[in-house]
Every structure is written in C-alpha cells, then in structure tokens.
Protein backbone atom coordinates (compact mmCIF):
# COMPACT_ATOMS: atom_id res chain seq x y z
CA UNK A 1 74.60 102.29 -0.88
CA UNK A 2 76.06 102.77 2.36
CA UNK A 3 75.67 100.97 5.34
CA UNK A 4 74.36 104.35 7.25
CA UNK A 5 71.87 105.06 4.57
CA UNK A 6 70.86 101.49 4.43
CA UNK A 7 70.30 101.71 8.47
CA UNK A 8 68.29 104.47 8.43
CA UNK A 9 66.03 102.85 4.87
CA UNK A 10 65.26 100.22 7.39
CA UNK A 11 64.35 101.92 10.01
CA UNK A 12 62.00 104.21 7.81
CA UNK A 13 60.20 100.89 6.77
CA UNK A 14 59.86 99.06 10.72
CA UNK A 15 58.82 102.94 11.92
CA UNK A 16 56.49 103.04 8.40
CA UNK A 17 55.06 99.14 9.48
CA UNK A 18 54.78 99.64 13.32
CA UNK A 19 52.70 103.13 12.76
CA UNK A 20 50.13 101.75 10.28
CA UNK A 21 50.30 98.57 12.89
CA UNK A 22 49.88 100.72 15.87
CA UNK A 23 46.65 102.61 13.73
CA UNK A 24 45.30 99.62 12.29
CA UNK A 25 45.63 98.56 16.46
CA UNK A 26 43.27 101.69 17.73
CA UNK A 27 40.46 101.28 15.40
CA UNK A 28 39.54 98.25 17.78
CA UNK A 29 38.02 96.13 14.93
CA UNK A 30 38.76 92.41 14.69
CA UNK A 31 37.98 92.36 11.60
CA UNK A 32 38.86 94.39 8.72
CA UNK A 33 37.72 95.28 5.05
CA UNK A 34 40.91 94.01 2.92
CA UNK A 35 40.47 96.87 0.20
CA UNK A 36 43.56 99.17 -0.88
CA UNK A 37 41.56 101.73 -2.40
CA UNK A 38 40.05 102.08 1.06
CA UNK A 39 43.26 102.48 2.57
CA UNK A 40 45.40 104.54 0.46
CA UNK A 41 41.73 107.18 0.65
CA UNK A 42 42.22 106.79 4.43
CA UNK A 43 46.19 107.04 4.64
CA UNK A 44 45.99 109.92 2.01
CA UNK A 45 43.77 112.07 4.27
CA UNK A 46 45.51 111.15 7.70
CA UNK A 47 48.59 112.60 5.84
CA UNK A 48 46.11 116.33 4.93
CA UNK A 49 44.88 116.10 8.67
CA UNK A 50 47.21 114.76 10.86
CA UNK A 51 51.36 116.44 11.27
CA UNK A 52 52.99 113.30 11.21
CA UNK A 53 56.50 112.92 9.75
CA UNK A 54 56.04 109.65 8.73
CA UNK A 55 52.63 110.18 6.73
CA UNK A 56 54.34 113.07 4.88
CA UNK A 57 56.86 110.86 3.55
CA UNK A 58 54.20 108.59 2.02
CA UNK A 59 53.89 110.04 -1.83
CA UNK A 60 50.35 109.93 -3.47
CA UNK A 61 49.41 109.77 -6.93
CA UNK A 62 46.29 111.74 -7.64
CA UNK A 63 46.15 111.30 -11.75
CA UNK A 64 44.11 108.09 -10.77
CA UNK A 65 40.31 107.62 -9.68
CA UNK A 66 41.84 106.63 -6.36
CA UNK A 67 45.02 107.91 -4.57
CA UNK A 68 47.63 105.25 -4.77
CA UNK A 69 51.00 105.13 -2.76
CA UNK A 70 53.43 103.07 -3.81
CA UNK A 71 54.90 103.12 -0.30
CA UNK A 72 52.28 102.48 1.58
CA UNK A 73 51.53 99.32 -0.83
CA UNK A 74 54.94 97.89 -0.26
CA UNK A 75 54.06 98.33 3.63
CA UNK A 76 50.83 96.44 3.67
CA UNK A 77 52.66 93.82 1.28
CA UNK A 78 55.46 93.78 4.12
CA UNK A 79 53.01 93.47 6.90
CA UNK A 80 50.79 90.72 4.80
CA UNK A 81 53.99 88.73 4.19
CA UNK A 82 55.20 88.74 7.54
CA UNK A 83 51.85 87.94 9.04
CA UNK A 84 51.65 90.62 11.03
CA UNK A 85 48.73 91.48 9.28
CA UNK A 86 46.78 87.67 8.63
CA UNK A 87 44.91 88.04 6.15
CA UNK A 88 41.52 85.70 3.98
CA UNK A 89 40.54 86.93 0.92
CA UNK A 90 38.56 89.91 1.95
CA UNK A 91 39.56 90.39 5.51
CA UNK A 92 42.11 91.40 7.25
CA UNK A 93 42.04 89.03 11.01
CA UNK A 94 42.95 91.79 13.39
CA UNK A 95 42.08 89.79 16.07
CA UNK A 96 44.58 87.25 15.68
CA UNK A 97 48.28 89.69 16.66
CA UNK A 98 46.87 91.88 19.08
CA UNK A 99 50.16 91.29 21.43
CA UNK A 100 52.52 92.51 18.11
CA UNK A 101 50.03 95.15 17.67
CA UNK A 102 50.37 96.70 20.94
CA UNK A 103 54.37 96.12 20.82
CA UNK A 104 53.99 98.50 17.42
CA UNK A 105 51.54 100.81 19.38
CA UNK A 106 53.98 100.80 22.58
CA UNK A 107 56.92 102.40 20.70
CA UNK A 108 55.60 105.92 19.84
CA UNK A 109 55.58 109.11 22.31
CA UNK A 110 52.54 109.81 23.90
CA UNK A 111 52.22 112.88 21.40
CA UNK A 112 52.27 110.71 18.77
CA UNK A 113 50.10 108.14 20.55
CA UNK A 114 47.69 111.07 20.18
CA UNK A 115 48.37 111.33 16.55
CA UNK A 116 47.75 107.87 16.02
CA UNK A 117 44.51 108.02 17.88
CA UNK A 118 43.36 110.84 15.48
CA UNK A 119 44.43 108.82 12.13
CA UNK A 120 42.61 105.85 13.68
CA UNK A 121 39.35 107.75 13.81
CA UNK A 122 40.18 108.55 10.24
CA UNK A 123 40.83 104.85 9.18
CA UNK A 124 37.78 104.35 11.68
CA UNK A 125 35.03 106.51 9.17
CA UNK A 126 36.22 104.69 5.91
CA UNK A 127 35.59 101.34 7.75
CA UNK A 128 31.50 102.29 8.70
C-alpha cells in the first residue's frame, strides 16, 4: 500500500467518524439507545434520502433481517474505543463530549451542515 492511498484511507475513516459524530451531535439527545440494528436502519436510509458522498460509500447488506454495514460497524467501534462516543451497556452518554462533537460538526460546509441536519432528523425518528 502506498503512502498516498494510505493518506487518503485515513482520511475516509476521520471524515466517516466526524460525520456520524457531527449527526449523532444534531439529534440533541444526551442520551442515546446503544442498538446497531437501530443504527445501521437509520444510516441505511440517510444514505436512500440524503446525497451525501460519504453515506454512499457505506455498503449495506440486505440478505439479513436488518441492514448491516460493515463500515459503519468499524466506525462506531472506532468512535466507542476512542471515547468519543462513552458508552454503559445500553446507552450511549452523549452528553459527556459535546465540545469534540461540535469540533466534528464544525468541519463540514454549510451545505453539508444542511445534510447533516436532514440525516439527524432521520437518526432523530428511529430514536422516538
């Protein structure tokens, strides 16, 4: 592998970890359901209804009773490790890196602040 290709596999994952950061961010909650199946449902149909390069490169498998992304796993794993995203058993403490959150939120465009907004409202209806 390449140096150049390994640059740019990195900087896939921090823009792949500061987007579902910045999302997680704009739902407002401080606390949050920790269930996968809830989020690869909720990433899966961000990626049908919001244009977002960096949903479309998330790849879901259908052939199961609930979509599953391998990629987006790994991300949540990343963001879980690096406590970014504290977690308990069955909830995810947003409350407790709202400062890194809105660092993640602060790097997009204002178009894709928008975009962001719209996923969050997504994320938003599978948390009710």
């Amino acid at each position: 592998m390449s140096l150049e290709s390994l640059k740019q596999e990195v900087d896939y994952y921090q823009s792949l970890d500061n987007l579902i950061i910045a999302i997680l961010f704009m739902t407002q909650k401080d606390l949050i359901k920790k269930d996968p199946a809830l989020f690869h449902k909720a990433f899966q149909e961000m990626k049908q209804e919001v244009p977002m390069s960096l949903l479309n490169e998330l790849i879901f498998d259908v052939s199961t009773p609930t979509p599953w992304s391998e990629e987006l796993d790994q991300a949540l794993f990343r963001l879980e490790a690096s406590r970014l995203l504290p977690y308990t058993n069955e909830e995810y403490l947003m409350n407790e890196t709202r400062l890194q959150q809105f660092n993640a939120y602060l790097r997009f465009s204002e178009a894709e602040k928008a975009k962001i907004s719209e996923c969050s409202k997504i994320l938003g209806k599978y948390l009710s």
